[in-house]
N, C-alpha and C. Protein backbone atom coordinates (compact mmCIF):
# COMPACT_ATOMS: atom_id res chain seq x y z
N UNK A 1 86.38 -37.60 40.29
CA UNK A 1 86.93 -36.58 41.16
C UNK A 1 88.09 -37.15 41.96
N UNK A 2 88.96 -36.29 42.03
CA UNK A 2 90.29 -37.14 43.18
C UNK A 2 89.73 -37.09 44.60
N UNK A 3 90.48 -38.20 45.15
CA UNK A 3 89.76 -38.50 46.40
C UNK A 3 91.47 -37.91 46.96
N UNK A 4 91.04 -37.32 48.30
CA UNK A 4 91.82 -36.85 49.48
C UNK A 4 92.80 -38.23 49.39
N UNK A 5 94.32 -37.84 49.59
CA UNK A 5 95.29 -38.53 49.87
C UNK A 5 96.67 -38.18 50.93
N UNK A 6 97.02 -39.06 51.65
CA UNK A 6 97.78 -38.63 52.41
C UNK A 6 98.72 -37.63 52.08
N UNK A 7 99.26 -36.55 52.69
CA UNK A 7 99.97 -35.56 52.42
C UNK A 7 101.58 -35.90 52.17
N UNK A 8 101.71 -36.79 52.80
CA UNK A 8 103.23 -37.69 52.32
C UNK A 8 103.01 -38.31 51.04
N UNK A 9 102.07 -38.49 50.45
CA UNK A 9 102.16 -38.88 49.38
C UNK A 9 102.60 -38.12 48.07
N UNK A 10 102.99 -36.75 47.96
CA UNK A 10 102.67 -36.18 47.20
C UNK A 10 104.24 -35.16 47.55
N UNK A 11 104.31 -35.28 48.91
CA UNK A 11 105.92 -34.13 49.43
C UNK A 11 107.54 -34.42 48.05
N UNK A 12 107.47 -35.59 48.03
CA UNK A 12 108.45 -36.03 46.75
C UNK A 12 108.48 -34.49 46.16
N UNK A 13 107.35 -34.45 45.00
CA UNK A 13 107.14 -33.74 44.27
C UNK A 13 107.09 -32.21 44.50
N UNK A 14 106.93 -32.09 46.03
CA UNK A 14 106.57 -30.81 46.26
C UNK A 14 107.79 -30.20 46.98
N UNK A 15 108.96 -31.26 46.81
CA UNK A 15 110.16 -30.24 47.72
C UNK A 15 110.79 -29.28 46.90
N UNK A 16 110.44 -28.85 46.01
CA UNK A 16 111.09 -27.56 45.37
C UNK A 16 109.61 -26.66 44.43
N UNK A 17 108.50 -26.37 44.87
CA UNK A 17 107.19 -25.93 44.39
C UNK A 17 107.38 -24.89 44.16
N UNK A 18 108.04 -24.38 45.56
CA UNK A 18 107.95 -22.64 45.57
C UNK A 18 109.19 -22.30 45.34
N UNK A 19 110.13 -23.37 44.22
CA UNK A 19 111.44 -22.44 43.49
C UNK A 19 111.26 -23.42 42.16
N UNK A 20 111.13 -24.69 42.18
CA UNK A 20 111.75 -24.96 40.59
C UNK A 20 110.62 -25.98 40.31
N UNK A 21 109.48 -25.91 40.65
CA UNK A 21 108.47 -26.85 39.84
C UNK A 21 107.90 -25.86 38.38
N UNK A 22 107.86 -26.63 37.55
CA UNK A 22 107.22 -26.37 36.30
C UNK A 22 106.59 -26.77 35.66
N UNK A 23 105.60 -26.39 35.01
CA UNK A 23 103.94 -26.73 34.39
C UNK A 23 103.86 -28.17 34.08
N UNK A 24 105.19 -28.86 33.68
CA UNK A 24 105.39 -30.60 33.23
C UNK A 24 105.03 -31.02 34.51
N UNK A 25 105.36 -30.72 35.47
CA UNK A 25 105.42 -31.66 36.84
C UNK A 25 104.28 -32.00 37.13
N UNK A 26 103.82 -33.32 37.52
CA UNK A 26 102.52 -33.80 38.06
C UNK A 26 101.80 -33.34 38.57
N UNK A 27 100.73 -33.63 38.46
CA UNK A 27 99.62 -32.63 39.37
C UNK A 27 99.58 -33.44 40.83
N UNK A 28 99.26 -32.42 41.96
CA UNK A 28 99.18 -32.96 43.25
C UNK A 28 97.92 -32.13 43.97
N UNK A 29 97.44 -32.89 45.07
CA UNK A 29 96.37 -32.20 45.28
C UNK A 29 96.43 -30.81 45.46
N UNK A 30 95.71 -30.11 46.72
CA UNK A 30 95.93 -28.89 46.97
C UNK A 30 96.28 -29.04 48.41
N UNK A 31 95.71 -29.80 49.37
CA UNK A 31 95.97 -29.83 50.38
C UNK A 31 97.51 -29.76 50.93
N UNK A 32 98.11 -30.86 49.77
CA UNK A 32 99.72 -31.08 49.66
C UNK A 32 100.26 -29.96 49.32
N UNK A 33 99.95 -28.74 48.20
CA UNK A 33 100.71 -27.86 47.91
C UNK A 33 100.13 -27.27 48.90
N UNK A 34 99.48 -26.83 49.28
CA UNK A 34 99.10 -25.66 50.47
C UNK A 34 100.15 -25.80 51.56
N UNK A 35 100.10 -26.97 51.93
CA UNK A 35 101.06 -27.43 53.50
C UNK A 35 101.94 -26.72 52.92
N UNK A 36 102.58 -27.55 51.96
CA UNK A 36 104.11 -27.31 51.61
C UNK A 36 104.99 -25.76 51.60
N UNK A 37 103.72 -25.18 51.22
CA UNK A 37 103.82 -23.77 50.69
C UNK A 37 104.17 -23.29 51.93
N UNK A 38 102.85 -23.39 52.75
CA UNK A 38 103.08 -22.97 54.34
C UNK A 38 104.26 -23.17 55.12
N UNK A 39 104.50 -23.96 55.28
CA UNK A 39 105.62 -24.49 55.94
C UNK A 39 106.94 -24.16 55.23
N UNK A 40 107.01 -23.33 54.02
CA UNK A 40 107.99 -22.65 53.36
C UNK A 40 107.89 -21.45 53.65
N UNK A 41 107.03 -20.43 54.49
CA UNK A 41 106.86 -19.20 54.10
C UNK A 41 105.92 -18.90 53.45
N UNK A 42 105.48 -19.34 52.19
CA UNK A 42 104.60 -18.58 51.97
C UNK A 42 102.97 -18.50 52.41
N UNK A 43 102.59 -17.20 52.53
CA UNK A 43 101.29 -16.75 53.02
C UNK A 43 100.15 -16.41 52.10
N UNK A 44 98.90 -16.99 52.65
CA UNK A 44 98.09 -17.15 51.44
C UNK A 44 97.73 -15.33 51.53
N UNK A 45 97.34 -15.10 50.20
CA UNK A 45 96.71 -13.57 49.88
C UNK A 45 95.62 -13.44 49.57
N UNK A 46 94.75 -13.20 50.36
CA UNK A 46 93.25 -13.24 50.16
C UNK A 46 92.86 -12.21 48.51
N UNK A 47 92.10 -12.51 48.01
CA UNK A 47 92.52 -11.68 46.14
C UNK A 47 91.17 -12.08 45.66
N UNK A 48 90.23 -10.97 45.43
CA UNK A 48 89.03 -11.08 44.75
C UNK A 48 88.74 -10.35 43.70
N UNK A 49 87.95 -11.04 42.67
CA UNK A 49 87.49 -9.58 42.10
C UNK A 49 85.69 -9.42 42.36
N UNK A 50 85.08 -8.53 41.69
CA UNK A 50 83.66 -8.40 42.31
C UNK A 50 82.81 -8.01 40.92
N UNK A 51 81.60 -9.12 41.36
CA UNK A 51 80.76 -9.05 39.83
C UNK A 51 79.83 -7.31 40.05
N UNK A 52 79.08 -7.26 39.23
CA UNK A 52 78.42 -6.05 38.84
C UNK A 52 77.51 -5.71 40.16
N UNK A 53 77.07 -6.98 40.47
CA UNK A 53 75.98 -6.81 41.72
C UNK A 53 76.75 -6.68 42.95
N UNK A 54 78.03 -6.55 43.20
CA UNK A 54 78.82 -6.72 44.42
C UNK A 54 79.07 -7.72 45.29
N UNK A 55 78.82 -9.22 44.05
CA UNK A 55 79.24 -10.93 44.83
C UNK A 55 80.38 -10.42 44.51
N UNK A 56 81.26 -10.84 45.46
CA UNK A 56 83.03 -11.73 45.41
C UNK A 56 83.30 -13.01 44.83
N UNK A 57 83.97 -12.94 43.91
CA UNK A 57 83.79 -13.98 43.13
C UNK A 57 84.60 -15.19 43.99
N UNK A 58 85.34 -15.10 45.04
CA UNK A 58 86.24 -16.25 45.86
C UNK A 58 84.80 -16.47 46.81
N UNK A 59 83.50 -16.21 46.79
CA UNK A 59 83.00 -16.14 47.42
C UNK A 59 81.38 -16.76 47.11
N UNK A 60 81.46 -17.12 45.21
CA UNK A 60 80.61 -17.49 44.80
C UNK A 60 80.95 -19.20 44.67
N UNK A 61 80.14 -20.54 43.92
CA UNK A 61 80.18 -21.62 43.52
C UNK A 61 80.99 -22.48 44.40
N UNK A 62 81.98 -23.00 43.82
CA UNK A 62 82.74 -24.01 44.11
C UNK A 62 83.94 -23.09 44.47
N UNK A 63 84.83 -21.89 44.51
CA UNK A 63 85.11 -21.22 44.54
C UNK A 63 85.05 -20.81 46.36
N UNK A 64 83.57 -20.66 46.50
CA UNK A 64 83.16 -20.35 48.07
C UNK A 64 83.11 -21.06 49.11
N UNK A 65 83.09 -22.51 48.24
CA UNK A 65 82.93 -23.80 49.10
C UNK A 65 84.49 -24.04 49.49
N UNK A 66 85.21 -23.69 48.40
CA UNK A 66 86.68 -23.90 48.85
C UNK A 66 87.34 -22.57 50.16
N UNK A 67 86.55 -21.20 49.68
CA UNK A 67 86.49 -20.21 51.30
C UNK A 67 86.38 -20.46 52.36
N UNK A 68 84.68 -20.92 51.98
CA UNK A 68 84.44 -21.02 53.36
C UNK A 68 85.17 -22.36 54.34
N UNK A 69 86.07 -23.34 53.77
CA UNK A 69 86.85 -23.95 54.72
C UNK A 69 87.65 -23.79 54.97
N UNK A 70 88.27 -22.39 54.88
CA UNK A 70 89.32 -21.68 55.27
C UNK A 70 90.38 -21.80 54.38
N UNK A 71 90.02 -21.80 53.45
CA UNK A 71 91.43 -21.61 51.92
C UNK A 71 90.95 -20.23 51.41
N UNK A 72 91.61 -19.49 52.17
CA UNK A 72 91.02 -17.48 51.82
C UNK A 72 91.75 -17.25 50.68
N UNK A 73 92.40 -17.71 50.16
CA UNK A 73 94.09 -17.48 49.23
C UNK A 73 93.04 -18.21 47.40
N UNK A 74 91.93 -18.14 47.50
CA UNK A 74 91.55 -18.86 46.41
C UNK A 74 90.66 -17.30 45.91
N UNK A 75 91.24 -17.10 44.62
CA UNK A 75 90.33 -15.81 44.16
C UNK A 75 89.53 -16.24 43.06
N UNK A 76 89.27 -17.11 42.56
CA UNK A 76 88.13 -17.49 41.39
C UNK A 76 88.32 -18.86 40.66
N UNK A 77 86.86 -19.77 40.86
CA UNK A 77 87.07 -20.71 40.23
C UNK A 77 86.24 -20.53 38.45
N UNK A 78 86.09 -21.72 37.81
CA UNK A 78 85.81 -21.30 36.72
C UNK A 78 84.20 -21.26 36.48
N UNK A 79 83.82 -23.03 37.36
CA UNK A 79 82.51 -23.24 37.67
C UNK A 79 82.11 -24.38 36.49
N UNK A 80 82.88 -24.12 35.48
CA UNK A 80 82.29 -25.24 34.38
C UNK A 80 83.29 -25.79 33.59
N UNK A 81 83.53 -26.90 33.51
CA UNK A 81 84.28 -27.42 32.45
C UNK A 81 85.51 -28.64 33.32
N UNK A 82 86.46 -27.83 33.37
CA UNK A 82 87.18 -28.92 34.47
C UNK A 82 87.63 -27.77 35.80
N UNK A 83 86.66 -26.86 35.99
CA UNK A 83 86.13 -26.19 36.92
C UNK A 83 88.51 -25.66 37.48
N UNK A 84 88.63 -24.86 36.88
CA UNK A 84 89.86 -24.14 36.69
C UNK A 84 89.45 -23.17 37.94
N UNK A 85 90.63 -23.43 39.08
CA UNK A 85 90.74 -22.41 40.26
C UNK A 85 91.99 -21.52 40.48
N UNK A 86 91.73 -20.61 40.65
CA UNK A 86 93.51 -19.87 41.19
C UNK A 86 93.50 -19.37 42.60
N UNK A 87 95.28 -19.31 42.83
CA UNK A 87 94.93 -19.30 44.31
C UNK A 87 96.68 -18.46 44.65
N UNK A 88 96.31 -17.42 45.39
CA UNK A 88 97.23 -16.36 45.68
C UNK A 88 97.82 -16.73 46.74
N UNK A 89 99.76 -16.31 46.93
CA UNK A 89 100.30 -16.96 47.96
C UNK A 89 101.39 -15.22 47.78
N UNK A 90 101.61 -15.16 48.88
CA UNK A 90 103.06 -14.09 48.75
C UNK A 90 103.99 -14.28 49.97
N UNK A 91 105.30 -13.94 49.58
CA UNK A 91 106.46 -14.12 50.65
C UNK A 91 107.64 -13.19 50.40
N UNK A 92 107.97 -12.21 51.04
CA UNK A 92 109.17 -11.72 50.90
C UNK A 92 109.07 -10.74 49.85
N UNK A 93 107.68 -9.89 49.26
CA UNK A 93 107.34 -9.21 48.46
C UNK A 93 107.49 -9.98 46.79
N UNK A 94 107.55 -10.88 47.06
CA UNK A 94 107.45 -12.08 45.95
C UNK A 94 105.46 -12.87 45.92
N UNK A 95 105.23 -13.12 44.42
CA UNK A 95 104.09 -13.60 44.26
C UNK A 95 104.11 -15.02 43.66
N UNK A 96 102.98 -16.34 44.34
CA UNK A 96 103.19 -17.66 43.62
C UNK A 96 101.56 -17.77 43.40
N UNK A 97 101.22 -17.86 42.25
CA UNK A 97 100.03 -18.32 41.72
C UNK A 97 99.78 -19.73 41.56
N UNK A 98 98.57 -20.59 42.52
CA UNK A 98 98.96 -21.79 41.51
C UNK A 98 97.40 -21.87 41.30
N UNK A 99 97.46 -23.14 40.18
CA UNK A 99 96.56 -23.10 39.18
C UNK A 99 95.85 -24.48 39.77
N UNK A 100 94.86 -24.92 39.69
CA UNK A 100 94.34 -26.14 39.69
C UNK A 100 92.74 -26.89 39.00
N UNK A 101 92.69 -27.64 39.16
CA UNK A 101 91.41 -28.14 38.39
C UNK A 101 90.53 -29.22 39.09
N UNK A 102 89.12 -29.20 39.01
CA UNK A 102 88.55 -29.97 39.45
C UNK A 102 87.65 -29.88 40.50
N UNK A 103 86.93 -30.10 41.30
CA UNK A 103 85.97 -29.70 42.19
C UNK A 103 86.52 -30.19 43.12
N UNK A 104 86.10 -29.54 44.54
CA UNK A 104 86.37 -29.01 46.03
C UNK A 104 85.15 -29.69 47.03
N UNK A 105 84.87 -30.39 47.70
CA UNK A 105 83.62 -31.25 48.71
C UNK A 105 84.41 -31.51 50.06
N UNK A 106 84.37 -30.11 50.69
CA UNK A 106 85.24 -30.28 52.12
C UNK A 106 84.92 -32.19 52.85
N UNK A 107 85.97 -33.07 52.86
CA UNK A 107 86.73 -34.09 53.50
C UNK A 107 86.26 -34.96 52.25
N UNK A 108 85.68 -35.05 51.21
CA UNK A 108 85.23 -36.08 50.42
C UNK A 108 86.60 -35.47 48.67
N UNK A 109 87.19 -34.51 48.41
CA UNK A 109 87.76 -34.64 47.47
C UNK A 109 88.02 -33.04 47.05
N UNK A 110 89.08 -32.69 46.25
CA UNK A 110 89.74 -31.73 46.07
C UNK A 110 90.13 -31.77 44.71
N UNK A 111 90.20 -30.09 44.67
CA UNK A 111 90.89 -30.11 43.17
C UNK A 111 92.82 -30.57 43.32
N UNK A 112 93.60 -30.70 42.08
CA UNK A 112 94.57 -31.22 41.98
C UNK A 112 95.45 -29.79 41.25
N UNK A 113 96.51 -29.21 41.85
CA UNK A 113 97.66 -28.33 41.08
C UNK A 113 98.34 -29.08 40.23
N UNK A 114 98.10 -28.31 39.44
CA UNK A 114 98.88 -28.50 37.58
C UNK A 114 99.89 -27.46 37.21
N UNK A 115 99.77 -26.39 38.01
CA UNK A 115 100.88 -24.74 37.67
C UNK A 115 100.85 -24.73 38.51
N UNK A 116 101.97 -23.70 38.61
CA UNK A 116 102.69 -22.74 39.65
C UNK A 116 103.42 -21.53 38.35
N UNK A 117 102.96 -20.39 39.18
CA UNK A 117 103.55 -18.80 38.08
C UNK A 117 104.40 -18.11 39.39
N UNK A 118 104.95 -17.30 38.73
CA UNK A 118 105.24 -16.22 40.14
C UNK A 118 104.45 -14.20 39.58
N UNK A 119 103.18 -15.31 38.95
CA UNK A 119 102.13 -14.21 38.50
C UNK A 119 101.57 -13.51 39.89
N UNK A 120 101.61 -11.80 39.76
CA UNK A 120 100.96 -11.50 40.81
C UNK A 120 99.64 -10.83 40.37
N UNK A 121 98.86 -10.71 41.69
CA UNK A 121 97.50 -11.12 41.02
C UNK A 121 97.09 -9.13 40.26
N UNK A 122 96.81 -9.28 39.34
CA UNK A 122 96.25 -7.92 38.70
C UNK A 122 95.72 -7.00 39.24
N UNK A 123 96.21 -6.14 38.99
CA UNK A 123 95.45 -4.26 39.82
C UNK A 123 94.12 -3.82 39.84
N UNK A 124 93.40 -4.73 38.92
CA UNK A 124 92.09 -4.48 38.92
C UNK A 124 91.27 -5.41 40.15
N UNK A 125 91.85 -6.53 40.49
CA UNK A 125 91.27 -7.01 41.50
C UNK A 125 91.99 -6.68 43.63
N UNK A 126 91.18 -6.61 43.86
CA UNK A 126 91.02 -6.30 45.38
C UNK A 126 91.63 -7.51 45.98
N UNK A 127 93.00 -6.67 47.08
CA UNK A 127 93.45 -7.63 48.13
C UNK A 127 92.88 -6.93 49.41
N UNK A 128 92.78 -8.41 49.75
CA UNK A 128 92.07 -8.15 51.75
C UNK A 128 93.64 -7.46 52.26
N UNK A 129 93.16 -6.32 52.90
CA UNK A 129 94.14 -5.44 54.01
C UNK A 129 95.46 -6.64 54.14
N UNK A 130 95.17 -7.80 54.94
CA UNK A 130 96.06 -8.39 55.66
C UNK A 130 96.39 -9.50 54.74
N UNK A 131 97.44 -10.42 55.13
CA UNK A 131 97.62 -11.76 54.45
C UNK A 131 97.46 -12.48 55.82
N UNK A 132 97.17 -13.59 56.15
CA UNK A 132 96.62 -14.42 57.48
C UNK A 132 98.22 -15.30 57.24
């Protein structure tokens, strides 16, 4: 699992995320793209969809663990395999999806971004009223 790394470690890579990074570019944690993002404008978009019984899926597994520490902008992880998360950002009526992998253990380790889309998230799933 990647272990938490300083957030300067990783800015190199992340000074152009939210205009010209592409799927080749290294993976960096999430903590690092999150800042970066933030501090650019963009705002996370809370984005769920909902199983048959009425769980939220940003709200189930590893997925919930990444919620409930206040990353609302995460709408579904995969849960198995190399545990695949997505995570909704918007700015300026513009959408940035990024993609990441790996499991989430609030202060012990994080998944790592591998994509960035300017995918917005599908009509079938539910955005929270507000963006925070």
């Amino acid at each position: 699992m990647p272990k938490l790394i300083p957030a300067t470690a990783g800015l190199a890579l992340l000074l152009s995320l939210a205009g010209l990074v592409h799927a080749e570019e290294k993976s960096v944690p999430l903590s690092v793209a999150r800042a970066e993002l933030l501090a650019k404008g963009w705002k996370p978009v809370e984005t769920f969809g909902v199983d048959a019984d009425g769980r939220r899926w940003n709200q189930q597994g590893n997925a919930g663990e990444i919620y409930r520490a206040g990353i609302i902008e995460v709408e579904e992880c995969s849960g198995t395999g190399q545990n695949f998360c997505s995570f909704n950002y918007g700015r300026k009526g513009k959408c940035l999806l990024l993609q990441s992998r790996g499991e989430f253990k609030t202060g012990e380790y994080e998944p790592l971004v591998f994509r960035r889309s300017s995918t917005c998230p599908t009509s079938d799933l539910d955005q929270a009223a507000h963006q925070k």
